[in-house]
PDB file of N, CA and C in Angstrom:
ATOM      1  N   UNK A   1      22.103  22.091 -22.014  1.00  0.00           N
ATOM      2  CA  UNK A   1      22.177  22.187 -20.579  1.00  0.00           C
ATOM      3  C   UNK A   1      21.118  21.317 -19.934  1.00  0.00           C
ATOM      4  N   UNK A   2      21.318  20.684 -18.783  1.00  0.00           N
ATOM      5  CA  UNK A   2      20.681  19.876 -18.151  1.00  0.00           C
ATOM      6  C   UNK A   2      19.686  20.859 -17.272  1.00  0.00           C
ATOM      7  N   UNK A   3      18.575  20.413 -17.017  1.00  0.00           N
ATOM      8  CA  UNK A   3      18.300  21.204 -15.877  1.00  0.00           C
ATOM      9  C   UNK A   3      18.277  20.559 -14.565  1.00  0.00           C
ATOM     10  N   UNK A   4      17.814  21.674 -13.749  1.00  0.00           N
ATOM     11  CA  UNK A   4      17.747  21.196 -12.479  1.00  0.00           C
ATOM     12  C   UNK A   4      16.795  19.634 -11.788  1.00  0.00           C
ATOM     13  N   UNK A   5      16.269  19.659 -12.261  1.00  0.00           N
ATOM     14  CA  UNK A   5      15.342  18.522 -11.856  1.00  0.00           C
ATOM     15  C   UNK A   5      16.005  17.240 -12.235  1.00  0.00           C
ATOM     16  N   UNK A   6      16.602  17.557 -13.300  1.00  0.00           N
ATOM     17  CA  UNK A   6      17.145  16.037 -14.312  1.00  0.00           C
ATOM     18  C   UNK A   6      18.093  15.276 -13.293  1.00  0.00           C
ATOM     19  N   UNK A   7      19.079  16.376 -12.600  1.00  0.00           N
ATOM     20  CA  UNK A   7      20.311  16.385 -12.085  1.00  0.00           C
ATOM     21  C   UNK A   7      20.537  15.483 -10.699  1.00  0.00           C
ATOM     22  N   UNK A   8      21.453  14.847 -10.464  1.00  0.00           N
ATOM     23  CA  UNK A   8      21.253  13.665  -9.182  1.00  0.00           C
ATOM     24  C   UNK A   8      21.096  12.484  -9.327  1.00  0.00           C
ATOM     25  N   UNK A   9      20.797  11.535  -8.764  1.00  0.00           N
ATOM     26  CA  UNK A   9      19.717  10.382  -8.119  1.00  0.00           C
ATOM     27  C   UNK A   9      18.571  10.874  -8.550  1.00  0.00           C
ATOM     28  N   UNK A  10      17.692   9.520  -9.291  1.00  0.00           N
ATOM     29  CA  UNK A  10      16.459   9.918  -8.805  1.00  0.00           C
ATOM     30  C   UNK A  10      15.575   9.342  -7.906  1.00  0.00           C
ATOM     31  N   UNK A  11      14.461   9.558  -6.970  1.00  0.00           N
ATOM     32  CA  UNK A  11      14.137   8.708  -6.458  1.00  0.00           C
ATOM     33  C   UNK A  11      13.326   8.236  -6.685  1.00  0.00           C
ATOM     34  N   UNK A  12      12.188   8.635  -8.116  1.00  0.00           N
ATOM     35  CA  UNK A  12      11.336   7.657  -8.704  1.00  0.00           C
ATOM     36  C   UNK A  12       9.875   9.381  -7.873  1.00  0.00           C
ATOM     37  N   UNK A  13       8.925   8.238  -8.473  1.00  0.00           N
ATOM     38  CA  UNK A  13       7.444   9.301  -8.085  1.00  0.00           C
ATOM     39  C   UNK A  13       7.920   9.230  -5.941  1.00  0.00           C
ATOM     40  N   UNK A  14       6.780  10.774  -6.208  1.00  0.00           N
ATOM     41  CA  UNK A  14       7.187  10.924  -4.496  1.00  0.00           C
ATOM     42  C   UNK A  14       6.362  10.513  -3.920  1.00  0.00           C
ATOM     43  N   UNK A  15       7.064  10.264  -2.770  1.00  0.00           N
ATOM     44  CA  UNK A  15       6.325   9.189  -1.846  1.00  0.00           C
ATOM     45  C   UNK A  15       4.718  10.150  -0.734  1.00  0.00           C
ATOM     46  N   UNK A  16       3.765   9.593  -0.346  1.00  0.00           N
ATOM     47  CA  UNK A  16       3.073  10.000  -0.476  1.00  0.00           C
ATOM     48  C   UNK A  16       2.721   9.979   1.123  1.00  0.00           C
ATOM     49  N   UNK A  17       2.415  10.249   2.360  1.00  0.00           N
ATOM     50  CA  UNK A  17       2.319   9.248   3.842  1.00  0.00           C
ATOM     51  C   UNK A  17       1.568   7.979   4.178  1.00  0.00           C
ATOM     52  N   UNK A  18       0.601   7.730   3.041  1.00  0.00           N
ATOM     53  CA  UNK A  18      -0.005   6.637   2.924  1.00  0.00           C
ATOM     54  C   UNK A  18       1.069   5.721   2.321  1.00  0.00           C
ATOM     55  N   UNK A  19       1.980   6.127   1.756  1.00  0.00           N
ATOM     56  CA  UNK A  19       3.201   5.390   1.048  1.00  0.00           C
ATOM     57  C   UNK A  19       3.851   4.681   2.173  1.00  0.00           C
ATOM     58  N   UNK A  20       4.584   6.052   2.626  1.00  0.00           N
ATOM     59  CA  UNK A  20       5.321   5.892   4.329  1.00  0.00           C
ATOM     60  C   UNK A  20       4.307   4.831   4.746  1.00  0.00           C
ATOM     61  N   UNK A  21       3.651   4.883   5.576  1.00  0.00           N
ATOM     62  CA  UNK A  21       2.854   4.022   6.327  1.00  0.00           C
ATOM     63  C   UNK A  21       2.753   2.910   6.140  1.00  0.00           C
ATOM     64  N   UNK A  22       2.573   2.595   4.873  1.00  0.00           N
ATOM     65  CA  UNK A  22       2.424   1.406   4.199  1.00  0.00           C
ATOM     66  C   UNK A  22       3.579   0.562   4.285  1.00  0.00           C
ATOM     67  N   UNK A  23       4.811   1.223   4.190  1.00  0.00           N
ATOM     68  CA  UNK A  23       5.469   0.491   3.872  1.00  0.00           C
ATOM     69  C   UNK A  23       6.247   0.434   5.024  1.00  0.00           C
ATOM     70  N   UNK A  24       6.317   1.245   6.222  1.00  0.00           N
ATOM     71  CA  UNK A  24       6.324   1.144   7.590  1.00  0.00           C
ATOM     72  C   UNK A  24       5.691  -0.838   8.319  1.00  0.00           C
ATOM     73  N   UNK A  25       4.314  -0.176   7.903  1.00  0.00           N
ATOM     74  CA  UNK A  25       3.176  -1.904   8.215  1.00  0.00           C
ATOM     75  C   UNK A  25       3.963  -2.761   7.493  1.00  0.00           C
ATOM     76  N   UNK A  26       4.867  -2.709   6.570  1.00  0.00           N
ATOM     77  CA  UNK A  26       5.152  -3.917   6.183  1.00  0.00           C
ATOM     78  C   UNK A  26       6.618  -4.288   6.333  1.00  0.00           C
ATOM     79  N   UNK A  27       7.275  -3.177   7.064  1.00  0.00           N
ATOM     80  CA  UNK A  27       8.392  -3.333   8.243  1.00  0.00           C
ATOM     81  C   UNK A  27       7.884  -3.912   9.501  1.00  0.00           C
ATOM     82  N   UNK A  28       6.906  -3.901  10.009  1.00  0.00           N
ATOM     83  CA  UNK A  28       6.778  -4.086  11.151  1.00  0.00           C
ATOM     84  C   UNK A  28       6.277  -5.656  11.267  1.00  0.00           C
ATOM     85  N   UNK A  29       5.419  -5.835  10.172  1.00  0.00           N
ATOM     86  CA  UNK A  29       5.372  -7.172   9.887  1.00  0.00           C
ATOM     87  C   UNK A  29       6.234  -8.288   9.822  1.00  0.00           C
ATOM     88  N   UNK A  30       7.540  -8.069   9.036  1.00  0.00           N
ATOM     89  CA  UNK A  30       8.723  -8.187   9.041  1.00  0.00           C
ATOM     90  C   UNK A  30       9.437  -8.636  10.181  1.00  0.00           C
ATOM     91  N   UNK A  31       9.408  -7.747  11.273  1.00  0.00           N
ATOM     92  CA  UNK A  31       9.862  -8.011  12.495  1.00  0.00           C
ATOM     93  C   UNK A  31       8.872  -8.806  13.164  1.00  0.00           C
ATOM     94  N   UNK A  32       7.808  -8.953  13.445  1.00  0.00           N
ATOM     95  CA  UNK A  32       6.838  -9.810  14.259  1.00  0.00           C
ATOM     96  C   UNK A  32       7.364 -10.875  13.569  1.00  0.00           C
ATOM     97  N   UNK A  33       7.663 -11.379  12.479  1.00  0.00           N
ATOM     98  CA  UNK A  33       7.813 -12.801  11.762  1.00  0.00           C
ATOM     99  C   UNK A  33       9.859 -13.139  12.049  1.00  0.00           C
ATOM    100  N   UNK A  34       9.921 -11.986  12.311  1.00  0.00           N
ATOM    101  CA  UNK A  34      12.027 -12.671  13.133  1.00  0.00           C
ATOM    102  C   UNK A  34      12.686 -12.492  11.982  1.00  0.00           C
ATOM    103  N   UNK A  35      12.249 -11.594  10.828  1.00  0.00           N
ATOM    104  CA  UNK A  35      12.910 -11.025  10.038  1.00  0.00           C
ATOM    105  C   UNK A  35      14.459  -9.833  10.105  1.00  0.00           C
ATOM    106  N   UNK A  36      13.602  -9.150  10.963  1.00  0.00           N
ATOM    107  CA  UNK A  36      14.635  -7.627  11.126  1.00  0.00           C
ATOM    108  C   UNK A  36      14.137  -7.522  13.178  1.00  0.00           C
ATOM    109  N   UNK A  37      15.479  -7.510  13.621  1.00  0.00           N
ATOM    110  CA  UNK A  37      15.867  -7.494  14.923  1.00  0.00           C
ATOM    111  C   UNK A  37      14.918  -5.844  15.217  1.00  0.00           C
ATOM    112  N   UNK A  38      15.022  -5.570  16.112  1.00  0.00           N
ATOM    113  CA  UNK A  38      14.319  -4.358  16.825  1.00  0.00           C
ATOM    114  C   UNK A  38      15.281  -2.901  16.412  1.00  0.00           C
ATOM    115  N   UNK A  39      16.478  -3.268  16.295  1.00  0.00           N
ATOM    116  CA  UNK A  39      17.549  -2.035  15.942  1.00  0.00           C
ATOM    117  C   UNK A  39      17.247  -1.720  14.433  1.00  0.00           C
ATOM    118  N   UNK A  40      17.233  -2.516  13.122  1.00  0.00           N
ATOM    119  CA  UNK A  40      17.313  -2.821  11.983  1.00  0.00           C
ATOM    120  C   UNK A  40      15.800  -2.127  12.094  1.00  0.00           C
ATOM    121  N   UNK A  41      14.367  -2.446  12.680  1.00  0.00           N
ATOM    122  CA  UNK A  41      13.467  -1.925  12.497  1.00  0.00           C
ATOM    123  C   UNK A  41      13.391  -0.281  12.908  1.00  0.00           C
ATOM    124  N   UNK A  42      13.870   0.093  13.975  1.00  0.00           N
ATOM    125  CA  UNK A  42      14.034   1.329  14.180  1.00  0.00           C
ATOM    126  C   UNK A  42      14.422   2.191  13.000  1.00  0.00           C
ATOM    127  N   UNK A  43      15.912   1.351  12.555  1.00  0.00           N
ATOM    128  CA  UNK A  43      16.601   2.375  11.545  1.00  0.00           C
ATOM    129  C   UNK A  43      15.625   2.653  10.288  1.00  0.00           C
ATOM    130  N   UNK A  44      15.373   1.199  10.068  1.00  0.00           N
ATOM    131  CA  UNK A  44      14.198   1.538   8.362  1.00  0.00           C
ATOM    132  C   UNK A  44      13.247   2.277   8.663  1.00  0.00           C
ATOM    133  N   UNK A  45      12.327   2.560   9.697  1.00  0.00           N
ATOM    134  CA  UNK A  45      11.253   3.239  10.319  1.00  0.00           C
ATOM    135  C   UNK A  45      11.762   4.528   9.756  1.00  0.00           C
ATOM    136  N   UNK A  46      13.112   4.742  10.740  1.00  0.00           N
ATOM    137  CA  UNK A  46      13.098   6.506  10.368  1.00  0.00           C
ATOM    138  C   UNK A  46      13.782   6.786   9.311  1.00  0.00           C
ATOM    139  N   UNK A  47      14.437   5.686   8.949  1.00  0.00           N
ATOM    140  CA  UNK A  47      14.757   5.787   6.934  1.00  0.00           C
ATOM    141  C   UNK A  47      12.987   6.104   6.092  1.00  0.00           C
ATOM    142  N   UNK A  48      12.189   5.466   6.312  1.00  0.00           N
ATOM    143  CA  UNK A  48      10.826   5.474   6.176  1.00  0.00           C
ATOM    144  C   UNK A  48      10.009   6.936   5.902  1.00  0.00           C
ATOM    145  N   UNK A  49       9.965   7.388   7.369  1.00  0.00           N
ATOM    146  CA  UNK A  49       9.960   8.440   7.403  1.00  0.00           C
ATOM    147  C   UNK A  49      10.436   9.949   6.802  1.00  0.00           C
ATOM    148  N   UNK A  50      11.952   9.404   6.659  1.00  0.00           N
ATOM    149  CA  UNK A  50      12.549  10.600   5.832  1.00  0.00           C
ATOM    150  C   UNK A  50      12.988  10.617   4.330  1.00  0.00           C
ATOM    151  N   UNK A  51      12.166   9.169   3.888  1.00  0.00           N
ATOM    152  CA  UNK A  51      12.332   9.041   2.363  1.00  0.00           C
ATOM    153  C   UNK A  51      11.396  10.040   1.526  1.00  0.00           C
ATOM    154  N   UNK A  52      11.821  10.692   0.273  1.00  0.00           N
ATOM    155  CA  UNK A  52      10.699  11.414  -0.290  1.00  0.00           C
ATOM    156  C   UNK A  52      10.632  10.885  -1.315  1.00  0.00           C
ATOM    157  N   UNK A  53      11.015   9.879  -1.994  1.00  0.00           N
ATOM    158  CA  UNK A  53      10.775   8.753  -2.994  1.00  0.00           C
ATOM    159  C   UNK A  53      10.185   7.773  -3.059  1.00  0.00           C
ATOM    160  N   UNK A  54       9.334   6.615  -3.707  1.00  0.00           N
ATOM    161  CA  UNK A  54       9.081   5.685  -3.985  1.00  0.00           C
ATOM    162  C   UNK A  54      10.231   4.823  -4.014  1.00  0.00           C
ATOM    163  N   UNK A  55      11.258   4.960  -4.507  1.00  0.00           N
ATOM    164  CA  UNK A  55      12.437   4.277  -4.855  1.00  0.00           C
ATOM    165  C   UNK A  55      13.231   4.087  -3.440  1.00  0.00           C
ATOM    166  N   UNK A  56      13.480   5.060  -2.627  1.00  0.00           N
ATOM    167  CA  UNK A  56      13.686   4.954  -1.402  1.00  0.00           C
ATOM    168  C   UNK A  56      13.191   4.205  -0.481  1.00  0.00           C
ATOM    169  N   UNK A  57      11.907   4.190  -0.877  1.00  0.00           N
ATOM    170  CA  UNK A  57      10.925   3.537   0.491  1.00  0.00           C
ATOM    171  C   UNK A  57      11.354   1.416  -0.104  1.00  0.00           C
ATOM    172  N   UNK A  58      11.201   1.502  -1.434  1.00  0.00           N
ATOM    173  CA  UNK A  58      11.611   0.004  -2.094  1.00  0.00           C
ATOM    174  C   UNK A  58      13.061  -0.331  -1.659  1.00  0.00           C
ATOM    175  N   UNK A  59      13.873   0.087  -1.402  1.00  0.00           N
ATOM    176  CA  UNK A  59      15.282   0.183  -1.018  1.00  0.00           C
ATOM    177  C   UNK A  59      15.459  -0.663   0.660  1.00  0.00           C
ATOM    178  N   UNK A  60      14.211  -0.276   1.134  1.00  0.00           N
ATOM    179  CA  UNK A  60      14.477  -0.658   2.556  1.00  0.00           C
ATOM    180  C   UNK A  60      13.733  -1.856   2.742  1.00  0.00           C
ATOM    181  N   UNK A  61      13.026  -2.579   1.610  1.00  0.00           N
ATOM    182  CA  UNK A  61      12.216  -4.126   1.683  1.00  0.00           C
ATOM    183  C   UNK A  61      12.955  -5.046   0.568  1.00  0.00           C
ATOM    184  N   UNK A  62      13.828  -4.106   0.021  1.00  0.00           N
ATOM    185  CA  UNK A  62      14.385  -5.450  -1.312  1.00  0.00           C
ATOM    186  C   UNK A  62      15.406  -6.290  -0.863  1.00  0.00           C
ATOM    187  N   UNK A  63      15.465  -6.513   0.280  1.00  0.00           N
ATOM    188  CA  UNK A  63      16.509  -7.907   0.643  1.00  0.00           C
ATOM    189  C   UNK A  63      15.441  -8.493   1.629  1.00  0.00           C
ATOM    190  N   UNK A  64      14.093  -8.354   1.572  1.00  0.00           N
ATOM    191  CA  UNK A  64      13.273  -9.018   2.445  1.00  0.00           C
ATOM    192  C   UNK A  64      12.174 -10.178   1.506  1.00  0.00           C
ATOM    193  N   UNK A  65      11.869 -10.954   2.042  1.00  0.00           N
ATOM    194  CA  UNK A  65      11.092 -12.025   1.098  1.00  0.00           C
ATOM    195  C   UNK A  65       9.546 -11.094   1.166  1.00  0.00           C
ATOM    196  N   UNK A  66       8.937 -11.318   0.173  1.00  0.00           N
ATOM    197  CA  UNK A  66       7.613 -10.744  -0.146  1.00  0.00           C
ATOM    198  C   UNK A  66       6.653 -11.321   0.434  1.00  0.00           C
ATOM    199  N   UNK A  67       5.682 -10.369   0.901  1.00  0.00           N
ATOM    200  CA  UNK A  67       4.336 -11.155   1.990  1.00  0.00           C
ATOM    201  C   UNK A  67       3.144 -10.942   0.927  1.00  0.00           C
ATOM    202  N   UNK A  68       2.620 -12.340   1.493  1.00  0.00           N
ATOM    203  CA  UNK A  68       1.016 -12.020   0.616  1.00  0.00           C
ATOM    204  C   UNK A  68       0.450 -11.767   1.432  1.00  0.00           C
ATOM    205  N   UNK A  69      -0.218 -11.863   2.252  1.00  0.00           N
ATOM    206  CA  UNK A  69      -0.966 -10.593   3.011  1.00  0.00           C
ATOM    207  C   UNK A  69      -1.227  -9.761   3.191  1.00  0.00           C
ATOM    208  N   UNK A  70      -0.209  -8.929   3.015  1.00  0.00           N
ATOM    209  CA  UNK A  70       0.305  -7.183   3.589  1.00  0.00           C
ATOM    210  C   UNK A  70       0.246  -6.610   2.140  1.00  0.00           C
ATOM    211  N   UNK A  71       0.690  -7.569   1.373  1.00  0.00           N
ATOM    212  CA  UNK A  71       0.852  -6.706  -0.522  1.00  0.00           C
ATOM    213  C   UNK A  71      -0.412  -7.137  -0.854  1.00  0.00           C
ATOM    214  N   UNK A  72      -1.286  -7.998  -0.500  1.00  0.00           N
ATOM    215  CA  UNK A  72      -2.845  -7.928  -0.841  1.00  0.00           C
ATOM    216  C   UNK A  72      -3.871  -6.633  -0.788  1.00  0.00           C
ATOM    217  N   UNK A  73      -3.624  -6.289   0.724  1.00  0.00           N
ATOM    218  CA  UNK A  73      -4.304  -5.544   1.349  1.00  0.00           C
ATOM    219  C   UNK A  73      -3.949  -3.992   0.272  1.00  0.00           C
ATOM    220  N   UNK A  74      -5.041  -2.986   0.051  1.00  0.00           N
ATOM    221  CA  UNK A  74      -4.681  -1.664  -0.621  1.00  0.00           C
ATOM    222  C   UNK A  74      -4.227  -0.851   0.473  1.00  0.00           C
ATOM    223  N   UNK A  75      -3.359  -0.020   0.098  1.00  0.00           N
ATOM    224  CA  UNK A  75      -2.835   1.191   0.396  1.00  0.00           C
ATOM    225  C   UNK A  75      -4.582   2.094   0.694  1.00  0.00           C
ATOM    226  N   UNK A  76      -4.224   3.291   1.893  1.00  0.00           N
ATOM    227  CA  UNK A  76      -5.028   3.861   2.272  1.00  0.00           C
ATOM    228  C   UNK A  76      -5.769   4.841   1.007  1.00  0.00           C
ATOM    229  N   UNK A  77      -4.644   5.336   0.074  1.00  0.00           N
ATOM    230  CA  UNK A  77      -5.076   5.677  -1.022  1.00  0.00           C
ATOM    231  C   UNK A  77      -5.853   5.318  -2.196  1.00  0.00           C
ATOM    232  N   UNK A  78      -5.380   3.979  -2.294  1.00  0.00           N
ATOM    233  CA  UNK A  78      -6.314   2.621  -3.138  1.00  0.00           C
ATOM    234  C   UNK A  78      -7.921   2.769  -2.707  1.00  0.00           C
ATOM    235  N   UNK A  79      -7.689   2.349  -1.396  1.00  0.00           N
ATOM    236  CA  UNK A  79      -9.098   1.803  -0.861  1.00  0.00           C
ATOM    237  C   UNK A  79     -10.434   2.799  -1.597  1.00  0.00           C
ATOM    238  N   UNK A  80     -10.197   4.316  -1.696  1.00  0.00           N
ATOM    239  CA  UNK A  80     -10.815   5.251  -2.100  1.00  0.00           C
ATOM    240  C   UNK A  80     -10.871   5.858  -3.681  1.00  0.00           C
ATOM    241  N   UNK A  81     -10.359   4.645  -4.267  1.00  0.00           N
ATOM    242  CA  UNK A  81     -10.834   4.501  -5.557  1.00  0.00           C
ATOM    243  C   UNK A  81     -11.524   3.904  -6.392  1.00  0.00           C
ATOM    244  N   UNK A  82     -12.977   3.894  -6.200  1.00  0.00           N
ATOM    245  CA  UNK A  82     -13.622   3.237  -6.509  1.00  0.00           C
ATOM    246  C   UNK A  82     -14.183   3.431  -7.815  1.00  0.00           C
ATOM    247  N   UNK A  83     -14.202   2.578  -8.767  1.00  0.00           N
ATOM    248  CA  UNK A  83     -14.781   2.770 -10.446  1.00  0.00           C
ATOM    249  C   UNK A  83     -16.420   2.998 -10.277  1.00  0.00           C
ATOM    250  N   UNK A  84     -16.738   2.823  -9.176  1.00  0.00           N
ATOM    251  CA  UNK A  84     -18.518   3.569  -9.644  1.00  0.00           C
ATOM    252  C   UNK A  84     -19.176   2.123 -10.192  1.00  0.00           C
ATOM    253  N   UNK A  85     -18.654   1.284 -10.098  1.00  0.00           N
ATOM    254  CA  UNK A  85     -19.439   0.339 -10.673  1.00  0.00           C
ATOM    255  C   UNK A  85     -20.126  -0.382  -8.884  1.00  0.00           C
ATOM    256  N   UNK A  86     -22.263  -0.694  -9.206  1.00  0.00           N
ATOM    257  CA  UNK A  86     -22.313  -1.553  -8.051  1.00  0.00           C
ATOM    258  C   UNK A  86     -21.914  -2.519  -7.877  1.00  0.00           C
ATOM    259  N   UNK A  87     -21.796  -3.088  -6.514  1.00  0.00           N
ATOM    260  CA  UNK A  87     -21.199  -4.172  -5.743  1.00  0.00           C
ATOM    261  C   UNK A  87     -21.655  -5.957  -6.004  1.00  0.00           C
ATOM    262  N   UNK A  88     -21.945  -6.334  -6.713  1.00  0.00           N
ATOM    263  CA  UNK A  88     -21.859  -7.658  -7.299  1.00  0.00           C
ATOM    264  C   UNK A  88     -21.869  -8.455  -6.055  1.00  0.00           C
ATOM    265  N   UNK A  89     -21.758  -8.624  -5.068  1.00  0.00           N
ATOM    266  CA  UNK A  89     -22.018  -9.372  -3.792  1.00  0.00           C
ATOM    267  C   UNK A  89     -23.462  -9.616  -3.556  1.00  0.00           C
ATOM    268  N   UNK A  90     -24.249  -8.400  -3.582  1.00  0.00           N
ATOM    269  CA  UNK A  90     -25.888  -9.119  -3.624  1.00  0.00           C
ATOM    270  C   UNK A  90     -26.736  -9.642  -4.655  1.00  0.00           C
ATOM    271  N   UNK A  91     -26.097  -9.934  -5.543  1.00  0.00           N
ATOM    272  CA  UNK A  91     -26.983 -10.675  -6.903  1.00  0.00           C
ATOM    273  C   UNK A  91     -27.832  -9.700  -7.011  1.00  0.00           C
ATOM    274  N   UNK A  92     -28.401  -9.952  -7.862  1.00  0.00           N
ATOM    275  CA  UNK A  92     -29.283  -8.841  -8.883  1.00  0.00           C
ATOM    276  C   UNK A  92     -30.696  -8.205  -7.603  1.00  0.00           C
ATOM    277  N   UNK A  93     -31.509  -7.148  -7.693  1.00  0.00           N
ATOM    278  CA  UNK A  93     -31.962  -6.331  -7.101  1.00  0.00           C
ATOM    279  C   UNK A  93     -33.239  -7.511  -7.555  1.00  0.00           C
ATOM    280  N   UNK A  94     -34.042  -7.511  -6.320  1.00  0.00           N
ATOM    281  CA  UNK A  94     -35.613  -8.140  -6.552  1.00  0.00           C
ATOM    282  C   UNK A  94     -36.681  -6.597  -6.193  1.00  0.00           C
ATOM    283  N   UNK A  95     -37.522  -6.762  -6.988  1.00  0.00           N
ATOM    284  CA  UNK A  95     -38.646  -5.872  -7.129  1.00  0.00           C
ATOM    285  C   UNK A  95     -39.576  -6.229  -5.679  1.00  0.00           C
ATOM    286  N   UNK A  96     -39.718  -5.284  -4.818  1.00  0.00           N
ATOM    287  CA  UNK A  96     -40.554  -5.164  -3.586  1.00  0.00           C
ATOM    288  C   UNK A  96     -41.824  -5.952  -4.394  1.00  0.00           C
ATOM    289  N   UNK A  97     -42.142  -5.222  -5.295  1.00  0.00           N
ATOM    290  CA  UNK A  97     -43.566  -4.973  -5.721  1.00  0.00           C
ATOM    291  C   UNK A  97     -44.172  -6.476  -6.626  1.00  0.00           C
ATOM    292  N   UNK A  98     -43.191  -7.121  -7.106  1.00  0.00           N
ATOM    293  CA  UNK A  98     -43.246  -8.527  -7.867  1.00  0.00           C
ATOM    294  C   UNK A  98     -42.753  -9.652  -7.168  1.00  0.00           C
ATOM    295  N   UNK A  99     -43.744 -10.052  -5.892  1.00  0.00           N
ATOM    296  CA  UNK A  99     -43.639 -10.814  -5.249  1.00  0.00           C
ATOM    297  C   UNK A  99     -44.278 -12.379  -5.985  1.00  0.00           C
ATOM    298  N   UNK A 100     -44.202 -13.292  -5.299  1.00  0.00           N
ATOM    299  CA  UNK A 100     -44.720 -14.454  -6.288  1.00  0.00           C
ATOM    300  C   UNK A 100     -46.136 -14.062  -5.801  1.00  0.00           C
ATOM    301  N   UNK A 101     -47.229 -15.459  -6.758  1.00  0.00           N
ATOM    302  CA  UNK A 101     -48.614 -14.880  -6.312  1.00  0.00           C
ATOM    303  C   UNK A 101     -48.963 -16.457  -5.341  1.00  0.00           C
ATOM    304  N   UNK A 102     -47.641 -16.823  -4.837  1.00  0.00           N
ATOM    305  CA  UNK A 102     -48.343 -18.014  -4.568  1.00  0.00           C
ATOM    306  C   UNK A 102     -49.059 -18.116  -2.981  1.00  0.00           C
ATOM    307  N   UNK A 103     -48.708 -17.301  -2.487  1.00  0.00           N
ATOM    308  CA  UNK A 103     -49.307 -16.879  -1.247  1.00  0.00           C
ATOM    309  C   UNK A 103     -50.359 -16.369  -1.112  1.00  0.00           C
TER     310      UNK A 103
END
């Protein structure tokens, strides 16, 4: 016997509102660039909204060309995963206290 969960469509992992959102911003993007008319954006919006899939929310960008910009940028969820490792932007830490002596 199958069970219940197995049974249907699936729509893949569930979608999350940082999901929604995300993939909302990259409807809307879409339209600022003369992609999807103002009607076409409405509808995916509240397709958007009432998707509870991952697979759903991909359904409403796969006949659209892919942006590097918008797929650069992390998801609100991303941003707050950070490995704990420090930030490599300021080069190595200088000692207050081991100044040169040439002064």
């Amino acid at each position: 016997m199958a069970s219940s969960t197995s049974e249907g469509p699936s729509n893949g992992p569930r979608a999350s509102d940082a999901d929604r959102e995300w993939f909302i911003s990259l409807l809307h993007e879409h339209f600022a660039q003369g992609r999807l008319s103002f009607e076409e954006l409405t509808e995916r919006v509240k397709r958007a909204l009432a998707a509870q899939g991952l697979t759903e929310l991909y359904s409403l960008i796969n006949d659209l060309p892919h942006l590097v910009a918008p797929l650069e940028r992390k998801t609100p969820s991303e941003q707050f995963r950070g490995n704990g490792a420090p930030s490599k932007r300021h080069g190595p830490r200088r000692k207050w206290w081991r100044r040169s002596k040439d002064t």
